[in-house]
Structures are given as structure tokens and as C-alpha cells.
Protein backbone atom coordinates (compact mmCIF):
# COMPACT_ATOMS: atom_id res chain seq x y z
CA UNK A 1 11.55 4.98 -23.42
CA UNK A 2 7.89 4.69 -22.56
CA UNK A 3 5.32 7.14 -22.44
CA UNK A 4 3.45 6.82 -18.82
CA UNK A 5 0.95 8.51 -16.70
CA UNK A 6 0.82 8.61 -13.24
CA UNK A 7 -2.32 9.23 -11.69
CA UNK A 8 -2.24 9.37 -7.56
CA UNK A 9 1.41 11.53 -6.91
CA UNK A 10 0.99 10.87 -3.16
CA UNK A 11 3.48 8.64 -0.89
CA UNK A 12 3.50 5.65 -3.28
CA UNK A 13 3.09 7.30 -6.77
CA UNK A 14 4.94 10.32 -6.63
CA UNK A 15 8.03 8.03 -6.27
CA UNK A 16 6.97 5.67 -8.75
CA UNK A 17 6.63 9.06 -11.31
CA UNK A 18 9.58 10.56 -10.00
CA UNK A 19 11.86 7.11 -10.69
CA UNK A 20 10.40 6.33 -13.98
CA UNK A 21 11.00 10.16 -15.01
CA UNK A 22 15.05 9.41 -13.72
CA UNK A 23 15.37 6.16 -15.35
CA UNK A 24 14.46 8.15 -18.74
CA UNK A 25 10.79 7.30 -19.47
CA UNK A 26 8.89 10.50 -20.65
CA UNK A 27 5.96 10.93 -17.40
CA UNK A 28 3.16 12.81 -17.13
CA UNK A 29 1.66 12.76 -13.42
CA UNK A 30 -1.96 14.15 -11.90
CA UNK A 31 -3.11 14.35 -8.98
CA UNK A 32 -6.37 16.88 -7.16
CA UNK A 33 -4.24 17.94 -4.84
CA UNK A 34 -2.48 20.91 -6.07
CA UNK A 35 0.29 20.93 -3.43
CA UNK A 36 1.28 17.14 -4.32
CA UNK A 37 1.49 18.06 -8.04
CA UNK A 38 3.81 20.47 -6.84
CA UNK A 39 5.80 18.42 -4.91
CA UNK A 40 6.32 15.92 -7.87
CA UNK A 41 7.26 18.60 -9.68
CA UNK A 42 9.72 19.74 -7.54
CA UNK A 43 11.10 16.17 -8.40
CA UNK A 44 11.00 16.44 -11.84
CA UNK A 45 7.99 14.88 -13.23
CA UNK A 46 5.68 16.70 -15.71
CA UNK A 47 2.36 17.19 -14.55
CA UNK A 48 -0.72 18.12 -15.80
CA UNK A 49 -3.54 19.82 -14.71
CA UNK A 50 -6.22 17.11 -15.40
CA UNK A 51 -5.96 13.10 -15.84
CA UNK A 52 -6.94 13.62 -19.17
CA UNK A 53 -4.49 15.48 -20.60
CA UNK A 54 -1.49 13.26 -18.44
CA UNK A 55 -3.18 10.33 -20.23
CA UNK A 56 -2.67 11.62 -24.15
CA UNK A 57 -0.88 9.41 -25.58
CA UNK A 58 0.55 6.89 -23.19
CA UNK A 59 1.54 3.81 -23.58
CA UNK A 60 0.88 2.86 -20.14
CA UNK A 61 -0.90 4.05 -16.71
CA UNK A 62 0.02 3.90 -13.25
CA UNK A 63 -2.16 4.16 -10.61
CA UNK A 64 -1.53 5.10 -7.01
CA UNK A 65 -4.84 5.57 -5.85
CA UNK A 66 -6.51 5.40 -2.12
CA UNK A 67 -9.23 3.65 -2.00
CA UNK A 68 -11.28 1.19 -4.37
CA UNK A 69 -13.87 3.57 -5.02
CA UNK A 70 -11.05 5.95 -6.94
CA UNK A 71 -10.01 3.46 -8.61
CA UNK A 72 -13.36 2.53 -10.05
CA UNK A 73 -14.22 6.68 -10.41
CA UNK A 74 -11.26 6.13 -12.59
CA UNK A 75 -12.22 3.44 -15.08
CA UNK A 76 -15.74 5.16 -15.73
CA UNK A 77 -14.19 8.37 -16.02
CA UNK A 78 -10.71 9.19 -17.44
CA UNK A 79 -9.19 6.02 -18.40
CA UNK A 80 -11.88 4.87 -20.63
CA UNK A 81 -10.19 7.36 -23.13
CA UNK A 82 -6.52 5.61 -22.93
CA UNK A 83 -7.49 2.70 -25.53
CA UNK A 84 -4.46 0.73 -26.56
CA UNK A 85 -2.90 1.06 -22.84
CA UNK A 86 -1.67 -1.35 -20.53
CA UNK A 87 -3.21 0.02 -16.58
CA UNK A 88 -0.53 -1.20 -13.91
CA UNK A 89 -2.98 -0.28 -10.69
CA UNK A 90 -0.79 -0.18 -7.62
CA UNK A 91 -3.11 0.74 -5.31
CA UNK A 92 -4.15 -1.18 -2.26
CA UNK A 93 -8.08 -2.15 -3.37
CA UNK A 94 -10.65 -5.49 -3.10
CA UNK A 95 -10.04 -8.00 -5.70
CA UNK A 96 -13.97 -7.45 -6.45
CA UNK A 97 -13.03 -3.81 -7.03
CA UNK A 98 -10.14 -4.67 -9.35
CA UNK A 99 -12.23 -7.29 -11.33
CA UNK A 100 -14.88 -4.69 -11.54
CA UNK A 101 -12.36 -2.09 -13.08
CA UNK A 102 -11.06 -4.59 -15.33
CA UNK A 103 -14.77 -5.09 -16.89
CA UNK A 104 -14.97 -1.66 -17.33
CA UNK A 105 -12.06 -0.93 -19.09
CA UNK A 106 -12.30 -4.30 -21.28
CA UNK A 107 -15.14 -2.61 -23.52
CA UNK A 108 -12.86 0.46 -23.84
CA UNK A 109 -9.67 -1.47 -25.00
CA UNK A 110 -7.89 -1.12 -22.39
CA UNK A 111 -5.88 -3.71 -20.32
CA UNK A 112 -6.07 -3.44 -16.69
CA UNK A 113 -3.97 -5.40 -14.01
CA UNK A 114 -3.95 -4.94 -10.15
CA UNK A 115 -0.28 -5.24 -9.33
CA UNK A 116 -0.17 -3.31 -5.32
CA UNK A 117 3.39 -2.83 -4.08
CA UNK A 118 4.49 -5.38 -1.51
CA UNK A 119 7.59 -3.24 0.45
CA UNK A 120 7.71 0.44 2.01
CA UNK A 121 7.55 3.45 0.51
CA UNK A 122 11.38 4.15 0.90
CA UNK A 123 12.34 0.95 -0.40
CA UNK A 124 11.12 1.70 -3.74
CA UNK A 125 13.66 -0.42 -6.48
CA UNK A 126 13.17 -2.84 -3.96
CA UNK A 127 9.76 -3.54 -3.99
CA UNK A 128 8.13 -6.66 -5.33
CA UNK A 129 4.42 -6.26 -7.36
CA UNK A 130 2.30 -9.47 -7.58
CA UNK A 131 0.27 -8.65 -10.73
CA UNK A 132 -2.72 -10.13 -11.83
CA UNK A 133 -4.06 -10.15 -15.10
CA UNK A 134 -2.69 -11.51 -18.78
CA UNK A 135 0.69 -12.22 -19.40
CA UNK A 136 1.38 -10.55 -22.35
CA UNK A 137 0.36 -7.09 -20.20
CA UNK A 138 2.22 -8.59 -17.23
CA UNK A 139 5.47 -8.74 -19.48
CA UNK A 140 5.15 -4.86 -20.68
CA UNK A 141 4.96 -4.07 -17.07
CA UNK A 142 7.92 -5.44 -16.20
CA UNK A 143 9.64 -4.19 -18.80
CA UNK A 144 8.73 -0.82 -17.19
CA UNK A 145 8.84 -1.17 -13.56
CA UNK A 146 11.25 -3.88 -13.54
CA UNK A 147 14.66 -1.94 -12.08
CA UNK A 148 14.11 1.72 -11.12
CA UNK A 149 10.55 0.55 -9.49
CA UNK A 150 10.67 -2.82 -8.15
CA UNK A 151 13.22 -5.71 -8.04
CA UNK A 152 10.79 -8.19 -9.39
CA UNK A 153 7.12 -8.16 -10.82
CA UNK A 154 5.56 -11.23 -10.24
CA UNK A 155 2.72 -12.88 -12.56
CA UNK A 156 0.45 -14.63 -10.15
CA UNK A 157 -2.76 -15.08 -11.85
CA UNK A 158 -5.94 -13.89 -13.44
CA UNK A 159 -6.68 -9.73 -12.10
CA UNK A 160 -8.08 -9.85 -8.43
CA UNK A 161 -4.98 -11.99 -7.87
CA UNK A 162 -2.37 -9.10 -6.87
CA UNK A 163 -5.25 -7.53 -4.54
CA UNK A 164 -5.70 -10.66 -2.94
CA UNK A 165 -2.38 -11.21 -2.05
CA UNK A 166 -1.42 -7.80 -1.10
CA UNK A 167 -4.26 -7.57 1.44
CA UNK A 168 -3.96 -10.86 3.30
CA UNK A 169 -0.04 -9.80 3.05
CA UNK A 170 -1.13 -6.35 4.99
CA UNK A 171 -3.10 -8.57 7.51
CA UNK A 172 -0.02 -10.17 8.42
CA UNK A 173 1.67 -6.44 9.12
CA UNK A 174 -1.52 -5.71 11.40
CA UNK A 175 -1.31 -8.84 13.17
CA UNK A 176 2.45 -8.48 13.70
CA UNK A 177 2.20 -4.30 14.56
CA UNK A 178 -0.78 -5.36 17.21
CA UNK A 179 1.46 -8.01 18.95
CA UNK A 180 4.19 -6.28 19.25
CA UNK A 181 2.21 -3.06 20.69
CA UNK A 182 0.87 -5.46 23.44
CA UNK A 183 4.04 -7.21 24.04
CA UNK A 184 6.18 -3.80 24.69
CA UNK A 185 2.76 -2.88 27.03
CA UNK A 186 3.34 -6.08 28.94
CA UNK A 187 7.21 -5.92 28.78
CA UNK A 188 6.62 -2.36 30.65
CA UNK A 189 3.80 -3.58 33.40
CA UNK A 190 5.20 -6.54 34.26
CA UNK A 191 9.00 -4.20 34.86
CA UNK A 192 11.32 -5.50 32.21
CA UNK A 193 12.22 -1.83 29.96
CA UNK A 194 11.09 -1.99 26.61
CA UNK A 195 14.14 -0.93 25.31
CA UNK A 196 15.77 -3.43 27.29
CA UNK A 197 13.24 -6.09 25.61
CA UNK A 198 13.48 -4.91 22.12
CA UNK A 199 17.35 -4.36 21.99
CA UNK A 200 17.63 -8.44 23.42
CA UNK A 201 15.34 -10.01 21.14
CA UNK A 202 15.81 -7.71 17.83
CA UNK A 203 19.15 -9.10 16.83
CA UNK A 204 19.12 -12.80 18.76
CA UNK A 205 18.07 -15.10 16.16
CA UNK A 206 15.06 -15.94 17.96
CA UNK A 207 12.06 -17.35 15.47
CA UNK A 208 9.62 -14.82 16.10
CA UNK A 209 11.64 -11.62 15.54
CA UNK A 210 10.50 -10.19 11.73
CA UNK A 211 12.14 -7.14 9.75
CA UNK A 212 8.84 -5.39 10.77
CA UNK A 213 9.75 -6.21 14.60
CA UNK A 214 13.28 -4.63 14.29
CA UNK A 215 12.07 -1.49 12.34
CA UNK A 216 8.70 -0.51 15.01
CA UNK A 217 10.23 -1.67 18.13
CA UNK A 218 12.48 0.88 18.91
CA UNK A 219 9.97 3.60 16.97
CA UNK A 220 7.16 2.17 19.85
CA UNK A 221 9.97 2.45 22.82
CA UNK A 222 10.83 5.94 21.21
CA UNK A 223 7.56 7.22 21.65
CA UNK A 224 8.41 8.15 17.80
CA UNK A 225 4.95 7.93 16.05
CA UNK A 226 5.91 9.34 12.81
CA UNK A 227 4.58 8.33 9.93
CA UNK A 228 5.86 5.80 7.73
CA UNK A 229 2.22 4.05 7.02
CA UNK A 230 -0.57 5.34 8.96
CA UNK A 231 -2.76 3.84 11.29
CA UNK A 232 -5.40 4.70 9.40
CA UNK A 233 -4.14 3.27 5.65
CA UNK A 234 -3.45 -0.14 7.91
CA UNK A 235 -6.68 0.20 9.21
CA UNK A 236 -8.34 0.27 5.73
CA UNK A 237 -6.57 -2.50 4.46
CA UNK A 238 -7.48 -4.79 7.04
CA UNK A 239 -10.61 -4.22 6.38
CA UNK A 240 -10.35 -5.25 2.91
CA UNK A 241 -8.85 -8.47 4.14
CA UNK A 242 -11.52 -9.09 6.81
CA UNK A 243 -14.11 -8.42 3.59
CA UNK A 244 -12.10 -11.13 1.29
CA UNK A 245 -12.40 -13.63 4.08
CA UNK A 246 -15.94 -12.99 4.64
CA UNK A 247 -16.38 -12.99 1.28
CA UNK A 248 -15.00 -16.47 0.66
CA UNK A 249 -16.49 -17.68 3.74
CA UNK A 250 -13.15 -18.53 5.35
CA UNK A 251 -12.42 -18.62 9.53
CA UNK A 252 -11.04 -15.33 10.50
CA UNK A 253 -10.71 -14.55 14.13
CA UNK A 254 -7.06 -12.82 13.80
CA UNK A 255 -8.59 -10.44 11.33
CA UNK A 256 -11.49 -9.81 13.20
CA UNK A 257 -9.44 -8.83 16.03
CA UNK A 258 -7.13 -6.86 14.26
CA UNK A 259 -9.59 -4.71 12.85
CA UNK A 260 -11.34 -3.95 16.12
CA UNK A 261 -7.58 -3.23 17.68
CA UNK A 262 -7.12 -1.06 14.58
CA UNK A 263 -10.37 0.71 14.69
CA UNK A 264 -10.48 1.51 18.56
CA UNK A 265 -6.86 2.77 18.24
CA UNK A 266 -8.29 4.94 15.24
CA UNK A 267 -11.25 6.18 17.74
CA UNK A 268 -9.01 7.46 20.01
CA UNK A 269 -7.46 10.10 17.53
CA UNK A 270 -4.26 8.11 16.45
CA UNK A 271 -5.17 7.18 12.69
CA UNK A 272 -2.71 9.89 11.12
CA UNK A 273 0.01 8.53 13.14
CA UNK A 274 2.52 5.40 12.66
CA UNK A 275 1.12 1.91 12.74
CA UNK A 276 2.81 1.83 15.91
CA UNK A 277 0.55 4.26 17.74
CA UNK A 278 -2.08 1.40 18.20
CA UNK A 279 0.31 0.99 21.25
CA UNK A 280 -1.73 4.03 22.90
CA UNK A 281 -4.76 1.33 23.17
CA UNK A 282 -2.90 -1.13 25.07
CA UNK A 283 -1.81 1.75 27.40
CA UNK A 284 -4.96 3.46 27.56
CA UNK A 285 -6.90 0.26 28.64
CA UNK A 286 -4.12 -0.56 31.03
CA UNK A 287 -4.88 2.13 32.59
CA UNK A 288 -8.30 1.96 32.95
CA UNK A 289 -8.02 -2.26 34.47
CA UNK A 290 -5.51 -0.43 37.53
């Protein structure tokens, strides 16, 4: 048994509490949002009205956190009082940002790595965490998460490493959402049903046809834009992969287009929805070129 905090109960961390709690580990979760502490309650975690008092006395912290500058609000603030723990950040940030956070929490003696979850939120047990930072830390990590969190947890390098990997992974899920919104758009103009398209190429073995294809298709055909990762969430981390390749000076026209696909699609009131809402741009300019 391990003593860990969760801090961020949302989408991503309020299963990672609530599986940790059923596997037998003693969790303490927070989270500013009253209504999500109650619904990780509800599931059986402890929580606690304040990070501080979730982080006394554990062993190790997970954080689920939305954006980079949380994360960092986090290493200045609460978790520069959880000396001795290991800091499993599973949050989708910069690799600048994680490095930064890492500093921070050196002087404090406390390990940080940036391990983001590659796989979807109901997948969790399932999910795979490229984490960067030192071994030793990687190894109590898996220990933990290893099983009721993720299938494997993967060393792959000094911190910054897991950030840059989940990022240009997410790039790939824009680039794949965006084509296959504008493929179903010109399936439908040029008179072949979508439904007809998706339901031929899903399951025929053909080389372009991903997991992601089979599971947005028919949600796209459907009309169905419920949530299973925002538009908006996609949106921000394609940003942070268009930043790394600026960053590193590296040729990135895909990601450049992605995020202006992304961001229009966004403008038009469709960033709470699916991924698969970006579809509404294609139709909307469609439109507008008749």
C-alpha cells in the first residue's frame, strides 16, 4: 500500500484516484472545484479540502492538471512541502514547463517526473505513460501505476521527455481528427454517404484506416459530438506541439495547419464539443464556396 495524493480529480485524475483507491492504496484527492471533489467522492476516494492537507504524508503525488501554468502554480505553492516524494505529473504540459517544475521542486527534495497518459480516458489500465526523469523514481512509479492505472510505464529519458512525446503524439490525433473531418465533408459533396464511406473503409484492411478512424467516423456521420476529448483540450495541445517545433527550430507545416483548423473550429463555438466537431468548419466553409 502507498500513500498518494491526487491533485486535479477531473476526467483524467479522478479515475486515476478512484483506481488506485480500488486497487488498495490509501488516496487522498483535491481539487477547486467543489462539485468534482464530490464526484470522486462519490467513487470512493478521500478528499480533502486543500492540496495541503491531501499531501500530508504521501509517499507519492499525482497530478492531473490542465494547463502548464497549474502545474508550475503547483511546484511554487503546495508541493514544495511534500519533501521525500516522488511527483508522477500526468498532465498534458511543455517540456520547458516540466523542466521548469522539476527545478523547482529539486531545492525542495522532491522528485518530479512528467509521465502524460498516452490512451483515452475510458481505457484507463490500459494506458501507457512515457515518463521522464530518473530511474530510480521511474521504478516507484511503476510500482504504483503499473496494473490498475496503465499497462506499461515507460522510462524514456531525462524529464521534458514524457511531454515531448505526448504532445507530438496528440499532433498526430489532430492531424488524423482534421483529415478525417474533411474527408467525410468531401465523401458527402462529391454524393458518396458518409456512412456508406466510413462503414467500407473502417473494417477493410486498408493502410490508412487507424483505431482513431474507426472510433470518430461513425460519431462525425452521427452528428454525435459528445465529448470524449474536447475540441478545445486538442486545441491546446497542439499548440504545445506547434511551440516544441518552433522551439527546436524544426519544419512544421502539418502543425501549423492543424492549429489554425483547430482554432477556427474553436471560433465558431465548438471547443466544448468532441474533437470531431471541427467537421462543422469544413461544412461551414463549404457552404460559403457554393
Amino acid at each position: 500500500m502507498t500513500r498518494t495524493a491526487v491533485l486535479g480529480l477531473g476526467t483524467m485524475g479522478g479515475k486515476v484516484a478512484q483506481a488506485l483507491t480500488e486497487a488498495g492504496h490509501e488516496v487522498s484527492g483535491f481539487d477547486p472545484v467543489a462539485a468534482t471533489r464530490e464526484t470522486a467522492q462519490t467513487a470512493g476516494v478521500t478528499t480533502c479540502d486543500s492540496a495541503e492537507k491531501a499531501l500530508n504524508g504521501a509517499e507519492v503525488v499525482i497530478l492531473s492538471l490542465p494547463r502548464p501554468e497549474h502545474v508550475l502554480a503547483a511546484a511554487e505553492g503546495p508541493l514544495a512541502t511534500a519533501a521525500g516524494s516522488v511527483v508522477a505529473d500526468l498532465s498534458t504540459i511543455d517540456p520547458g514547463s516540466a523542466r521548469r517544475a522539476a527545478g523547482l521542486l529539486e531545492g525542495h527534495g522532491v522528485q518530479y517526473l512528467d509521465a502524460p497518459v498516452l490512451g483515452r480516458p475510458d481505457k484507463i489500465g490500459a494506458w501507457t505513460l512515457p515518463a521522464g526523469g530518473p530511474a530510480e523514481a521511474v521504478e516507484t512509479i511503476r510500482r504504483l501505476l503499473q496494473g490498475p492505472v496503465a499497462k506499461s510505464v515507460l522510462h524514456v529519458g531525462d524529464v521534458g521527455a514524457g511531454s515531448a512525446i505526448k504532445v507530438l503524439n496528440n499532433l498526430m490525433f489532430g492531424a488524423i481528427n482534421a483529415v478525417t473531418a474533411e474527408v467525410l465533408n468531401a465523401s458527402a459533396a462529391s454524393g458518396v454517404d458518409p456512412e456508406v464511406f466510413v462503414r467500407t473503409v473502417a473494417d477493410s484492411g486498408a493502410a490508412t484506416v487507424s483505431n482513431l478512424f474507426r472510433e470518430i467516423g461513425p460519431k462525425i456521420v452521427a452528428g454525435d459530438y459528445s465529448p470524449a476529448f474536447t475540441l478545445d483540450l486538442l486545441t491546446k495541445d497542439n499548440k504545445l506541439a506547434l511551440d516544441l517545433a518552433q522551439q527546436a527550430c524544426a519544419y512544421a507545416p502539418v502543425a501549423e495547419l492543424v492549429d489554425s483548423l483547430n482554432s477556427a473550429a474553436v471560433d465558431l463555438g465548438h471547443g466544448a464539443s468532441d474533437t470531431g466537431a471541427v467537421t462543422e468548419l469544413y461544412r461551414s466553409r463549404s457552404s460559403e464556396d457554393r
